[in-house]
Protein backbone atom coordinates (compact mmCIF):
# COMPACT_ATOMS: atom_id res chain seq x y z
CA UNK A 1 13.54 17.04 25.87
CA UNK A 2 17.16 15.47 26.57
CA UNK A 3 17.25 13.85 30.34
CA UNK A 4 19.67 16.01 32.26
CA UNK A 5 19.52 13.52 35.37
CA UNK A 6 23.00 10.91 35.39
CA UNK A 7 23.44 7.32 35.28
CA UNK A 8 27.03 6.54 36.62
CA UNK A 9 28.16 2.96 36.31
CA UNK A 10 30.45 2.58 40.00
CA UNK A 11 33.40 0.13 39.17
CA UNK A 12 34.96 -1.73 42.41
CA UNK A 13 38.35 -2.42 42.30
CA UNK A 14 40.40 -4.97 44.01
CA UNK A 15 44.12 -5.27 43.79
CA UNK A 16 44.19 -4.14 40.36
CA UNK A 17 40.88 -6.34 39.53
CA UNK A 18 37.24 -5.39 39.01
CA UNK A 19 35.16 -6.89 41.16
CA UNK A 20 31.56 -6.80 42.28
CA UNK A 21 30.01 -6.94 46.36
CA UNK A 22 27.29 -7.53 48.46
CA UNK A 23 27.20 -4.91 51.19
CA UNK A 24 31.11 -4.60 50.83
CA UNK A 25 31.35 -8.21 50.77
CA UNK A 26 31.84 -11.99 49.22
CA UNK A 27 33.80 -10.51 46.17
CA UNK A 28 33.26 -11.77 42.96
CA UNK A 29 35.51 -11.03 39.90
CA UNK A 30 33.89 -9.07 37.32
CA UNK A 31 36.96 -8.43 34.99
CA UNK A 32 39.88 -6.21 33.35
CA UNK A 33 38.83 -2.86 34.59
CA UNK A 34 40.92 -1.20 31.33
CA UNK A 35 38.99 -3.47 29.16
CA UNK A 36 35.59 -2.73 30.98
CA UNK A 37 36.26 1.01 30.27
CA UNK A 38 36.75 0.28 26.52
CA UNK A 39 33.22 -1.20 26.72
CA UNK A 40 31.69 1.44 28.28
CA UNK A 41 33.19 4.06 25.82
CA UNK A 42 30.95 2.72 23.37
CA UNK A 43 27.93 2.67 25.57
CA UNK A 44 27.42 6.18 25.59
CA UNK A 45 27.36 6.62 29.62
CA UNK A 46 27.14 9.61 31.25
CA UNK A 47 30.42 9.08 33.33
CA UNK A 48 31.98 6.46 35.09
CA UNK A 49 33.70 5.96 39.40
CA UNK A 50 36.58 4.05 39.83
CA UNK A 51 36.23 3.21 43.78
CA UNK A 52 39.40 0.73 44.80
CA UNK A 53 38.25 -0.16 48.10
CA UNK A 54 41.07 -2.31 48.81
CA UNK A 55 43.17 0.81 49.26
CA UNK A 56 41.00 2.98 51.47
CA UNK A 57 40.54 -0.45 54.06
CA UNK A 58 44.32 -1.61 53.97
CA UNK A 59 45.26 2.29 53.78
CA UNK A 60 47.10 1.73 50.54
CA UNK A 61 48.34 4.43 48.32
CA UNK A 62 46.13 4.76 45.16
CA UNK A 63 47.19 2.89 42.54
CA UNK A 64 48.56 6.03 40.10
CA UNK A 65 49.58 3.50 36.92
CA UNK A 66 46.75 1.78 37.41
CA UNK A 67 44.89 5.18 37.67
CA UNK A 68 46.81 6.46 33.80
CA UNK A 69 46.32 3.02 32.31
CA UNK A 70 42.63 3.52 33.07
CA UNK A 71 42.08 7.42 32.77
CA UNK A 72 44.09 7.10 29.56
CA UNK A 73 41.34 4.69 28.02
CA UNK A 74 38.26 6.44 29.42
CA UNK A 75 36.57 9.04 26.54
CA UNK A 76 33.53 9.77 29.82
CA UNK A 77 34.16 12.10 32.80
CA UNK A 78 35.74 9.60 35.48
CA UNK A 79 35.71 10.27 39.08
CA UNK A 80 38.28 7.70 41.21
CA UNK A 81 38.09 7.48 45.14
CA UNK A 82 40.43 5.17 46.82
CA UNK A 83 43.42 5.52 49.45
CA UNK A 84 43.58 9.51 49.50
CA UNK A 85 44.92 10.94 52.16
CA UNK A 86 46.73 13.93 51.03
CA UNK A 87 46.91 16.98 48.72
CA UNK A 88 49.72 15.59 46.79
CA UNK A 89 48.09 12.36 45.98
CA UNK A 90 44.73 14.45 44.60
CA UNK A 91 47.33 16.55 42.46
CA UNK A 92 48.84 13.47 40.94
CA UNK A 93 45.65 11.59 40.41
CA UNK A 94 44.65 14.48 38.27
CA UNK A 95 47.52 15.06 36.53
CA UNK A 96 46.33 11.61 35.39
CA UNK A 97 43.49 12.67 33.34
CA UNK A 98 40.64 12.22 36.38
CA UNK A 99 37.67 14.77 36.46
CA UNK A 100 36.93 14.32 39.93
CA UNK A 101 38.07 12.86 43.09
CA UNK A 102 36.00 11.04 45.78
CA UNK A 103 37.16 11.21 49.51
CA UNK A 104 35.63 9.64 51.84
CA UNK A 105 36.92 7.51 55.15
CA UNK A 106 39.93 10.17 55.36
CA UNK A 107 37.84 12.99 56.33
CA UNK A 108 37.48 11.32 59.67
CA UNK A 109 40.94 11.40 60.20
CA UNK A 110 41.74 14.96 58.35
CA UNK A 111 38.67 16.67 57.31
CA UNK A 112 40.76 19.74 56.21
CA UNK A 113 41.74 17.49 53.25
CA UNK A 114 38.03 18.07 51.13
CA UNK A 115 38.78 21.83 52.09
CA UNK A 116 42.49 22.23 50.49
CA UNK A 117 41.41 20.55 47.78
CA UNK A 118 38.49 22.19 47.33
CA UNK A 119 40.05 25.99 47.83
CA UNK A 120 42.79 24.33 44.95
CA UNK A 121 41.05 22.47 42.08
CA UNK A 122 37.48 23.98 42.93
CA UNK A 123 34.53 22.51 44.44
CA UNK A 124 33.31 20.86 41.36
CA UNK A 125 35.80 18.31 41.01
CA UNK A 126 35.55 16.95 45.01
CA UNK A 127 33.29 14.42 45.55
CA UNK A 128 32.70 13.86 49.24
CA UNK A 129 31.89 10.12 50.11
CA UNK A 130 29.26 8.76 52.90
CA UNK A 131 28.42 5.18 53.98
CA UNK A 132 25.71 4.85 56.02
CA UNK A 133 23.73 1.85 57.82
CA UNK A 134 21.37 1.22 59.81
CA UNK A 135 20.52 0.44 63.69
CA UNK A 136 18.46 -2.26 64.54
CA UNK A 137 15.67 0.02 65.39
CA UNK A 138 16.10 1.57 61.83
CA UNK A 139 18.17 4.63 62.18
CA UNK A 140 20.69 5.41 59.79
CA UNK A 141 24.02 6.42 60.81
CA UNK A 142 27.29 7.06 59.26
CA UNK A 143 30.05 4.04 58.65
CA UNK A 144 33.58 4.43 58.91
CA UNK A 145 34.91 1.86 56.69
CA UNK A 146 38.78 2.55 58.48
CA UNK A 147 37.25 1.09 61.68
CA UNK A 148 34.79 -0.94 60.33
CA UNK A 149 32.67 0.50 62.67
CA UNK A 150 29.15 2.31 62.66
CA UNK A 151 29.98 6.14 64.31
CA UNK A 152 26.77 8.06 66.15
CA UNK A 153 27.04 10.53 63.45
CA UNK A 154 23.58 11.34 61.76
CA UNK A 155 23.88 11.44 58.42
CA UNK A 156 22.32 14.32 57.58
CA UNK A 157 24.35 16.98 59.70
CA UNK A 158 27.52 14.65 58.26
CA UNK A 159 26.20 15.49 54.75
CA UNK A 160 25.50 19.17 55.78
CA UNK A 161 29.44 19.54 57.53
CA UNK A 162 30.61 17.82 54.70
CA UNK A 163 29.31 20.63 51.91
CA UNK A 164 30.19 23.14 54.59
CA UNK A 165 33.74 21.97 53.87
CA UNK A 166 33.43 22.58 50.32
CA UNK A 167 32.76 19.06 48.50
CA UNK A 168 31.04 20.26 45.60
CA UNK A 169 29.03 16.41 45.79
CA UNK A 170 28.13 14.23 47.66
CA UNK A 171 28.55 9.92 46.93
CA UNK A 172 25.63 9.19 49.18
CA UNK A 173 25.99 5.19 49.49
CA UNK A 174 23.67 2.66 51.07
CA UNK A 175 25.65 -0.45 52.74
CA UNK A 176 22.76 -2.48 53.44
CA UNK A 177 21.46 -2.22 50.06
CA UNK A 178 24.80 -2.15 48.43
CA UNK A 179 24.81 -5.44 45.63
CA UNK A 180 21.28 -6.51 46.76
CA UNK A 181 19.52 -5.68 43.71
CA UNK A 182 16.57 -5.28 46.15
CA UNK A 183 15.93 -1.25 45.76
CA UNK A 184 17.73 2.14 46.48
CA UNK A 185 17.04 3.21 49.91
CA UNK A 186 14.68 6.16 49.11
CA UNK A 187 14.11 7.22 52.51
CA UNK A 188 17.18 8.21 53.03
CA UNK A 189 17.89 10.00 49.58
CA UNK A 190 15.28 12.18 50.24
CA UNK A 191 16.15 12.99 54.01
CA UNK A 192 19.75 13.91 52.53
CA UNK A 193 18.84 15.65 49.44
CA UNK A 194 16.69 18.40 51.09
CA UNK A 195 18.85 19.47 53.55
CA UNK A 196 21.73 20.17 51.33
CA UNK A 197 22.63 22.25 48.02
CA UNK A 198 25.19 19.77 46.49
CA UNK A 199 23.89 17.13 43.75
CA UNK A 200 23.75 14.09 45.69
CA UNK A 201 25.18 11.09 43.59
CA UNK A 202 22.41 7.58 45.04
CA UNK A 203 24.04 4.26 45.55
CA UNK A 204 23.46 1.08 46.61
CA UNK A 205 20.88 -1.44 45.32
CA UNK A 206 19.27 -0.15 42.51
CA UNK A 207 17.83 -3.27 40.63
CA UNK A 208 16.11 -1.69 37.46
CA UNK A 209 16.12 1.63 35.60
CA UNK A 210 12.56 2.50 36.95
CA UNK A 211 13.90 2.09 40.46
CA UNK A 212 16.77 4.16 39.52
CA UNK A 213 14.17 6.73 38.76
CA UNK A 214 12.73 6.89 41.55
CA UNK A 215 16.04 7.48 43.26
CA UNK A 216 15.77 10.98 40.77
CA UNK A 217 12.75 11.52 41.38
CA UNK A 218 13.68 11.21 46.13
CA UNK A 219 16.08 14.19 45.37
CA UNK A 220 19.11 12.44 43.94
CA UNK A 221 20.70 14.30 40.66
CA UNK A 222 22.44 10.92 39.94
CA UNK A 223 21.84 7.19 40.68
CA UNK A 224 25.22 5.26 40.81
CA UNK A 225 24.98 1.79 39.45
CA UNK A 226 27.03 -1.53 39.91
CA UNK A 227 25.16 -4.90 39.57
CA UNK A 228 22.54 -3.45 37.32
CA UNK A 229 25.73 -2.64 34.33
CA UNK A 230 27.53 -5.82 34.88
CA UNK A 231 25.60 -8.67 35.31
CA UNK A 232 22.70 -9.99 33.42
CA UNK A 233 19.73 -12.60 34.11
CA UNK A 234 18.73 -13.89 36.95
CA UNK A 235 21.59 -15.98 37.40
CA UNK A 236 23.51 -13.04 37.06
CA UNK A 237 26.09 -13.50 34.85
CA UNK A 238 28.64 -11.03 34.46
CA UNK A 239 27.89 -8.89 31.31
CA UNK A 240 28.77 -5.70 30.83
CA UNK A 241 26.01 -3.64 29.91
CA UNK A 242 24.10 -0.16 29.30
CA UNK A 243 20.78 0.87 28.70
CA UNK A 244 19.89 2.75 25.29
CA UNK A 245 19.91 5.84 25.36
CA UNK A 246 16.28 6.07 23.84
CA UNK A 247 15.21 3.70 26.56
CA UNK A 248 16.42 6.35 29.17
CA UNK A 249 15.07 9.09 28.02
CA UNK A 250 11.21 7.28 27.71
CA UNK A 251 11.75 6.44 31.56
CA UNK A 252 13.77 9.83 32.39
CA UNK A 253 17.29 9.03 33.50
């Protein structure tokens, strides 16, 4: 039987670069990101997110040649989140050739945004973003990356308002984990996952395909993936890579 669960490489970008993090952080340069997407065509993922984070923390307005020259080289479904703040800008982007669009530090500003969008394009191409952390006593919260500041919002009810708003997913991302290599935070894929309808796209440390599984198998329909698809060895070298197909399917992702 064919795996119906999603691997989804998640490509930083940085002033027109790719880069990789660690928890947001210490940027290293990964690449071309038109010339990464070429590679990836032939790797037979399952689709790819463009996530220029540079725009959503300097409040830049997405990058919409960068967006074609990108979108017109991708043969995979291809989300991109990044600097939206309005309905235009969501039109544009997919006049572009983009599947989906991920919002995610605006809707603290203008939540109505997901909603417009959503009551436009259709909930299935609005992804609804959420960074969360944790307290020193262990409880996750939401993160506003616009503030750079953790909020009191649980994330749970936040995931719950946000499907209420019409995101037809959710980008469910780990900060603390995020470019670790160290494990998916399961905990709090499962606490998500059962209290809403939406697929819930993981992300944020996963170091191997069997932990990705387990990120499936907490309640996650997808597992996003950055370290694990462009570095390689312990040393990690930048590599862009994929798993087999066959290999995937023996684990189940």
């Amino acid at each position: 039987m064919i795996n119906q669960s999603r691997l989804i490489p998640c490509l930083l970008l940085d002033q027109k670069k790719l880069i990789k993090t660690v928890q947001f952080k210490n940027p290293k340069y990964i690449g071309d990101p038109v010339n990464t997407i070429k590679i990836f065509n032939d790797k037979f993922v399952d689709e790819i997110a463009i996530l220029d984070i540079t725009a959503s923390k300097k409040r830049f307005e997405p990058d919409f040649h960068l967006i074609e020259r990108i979108a017109s080289e991708c043969f995979v479904p291809l989300s991109y989140g990044g600097g939206i703040s309005s309905f235009n800008q969501v039109k544009t982007i997919f006049s572009l050739g983009i599947e989906k669009v991920l919002i995610n530090s605006n809707t603290f500003e203008n939540p109505s945004l997901i909603r417009e969008c959503a009551d436009y394009f259709g909930s299935q191409s609005i992804i609804a973003g959420i960074d969360v952390k944790k307290r020193i006593w262990g409880r996750h919260v939401v993160y506003n990356h616009k503030s750079k500041k953790k909020t009191s919002l649980d994330p749970i009810e936040y995931s719950k308002h946000l499907e209420s708003l019409g995101a037809g997913e959710l980008f469910l991302t780990s900060i603390d984990n995020e470019g670790r290599m160290e494990g998916l935070d399961l905990e709090l894929i499962k606490k998500v996952s059962k209290k809403v309808s939406i697929p819930v796209i993981a992300c944020g440390g996963a170091k191997d395909l069997l932990n990705a599984k387990q990120g499936i198998d907490a309640g996650a329909s997808a597992v996003g993936v950055g370290s694990l698809v462009v570095y390689q060895g312990p040393h990690k070298a930048v590599l862009i890579n994929f798993p087999d197909l066959e290999i995937r399917n023996k684990i189940g992702i």
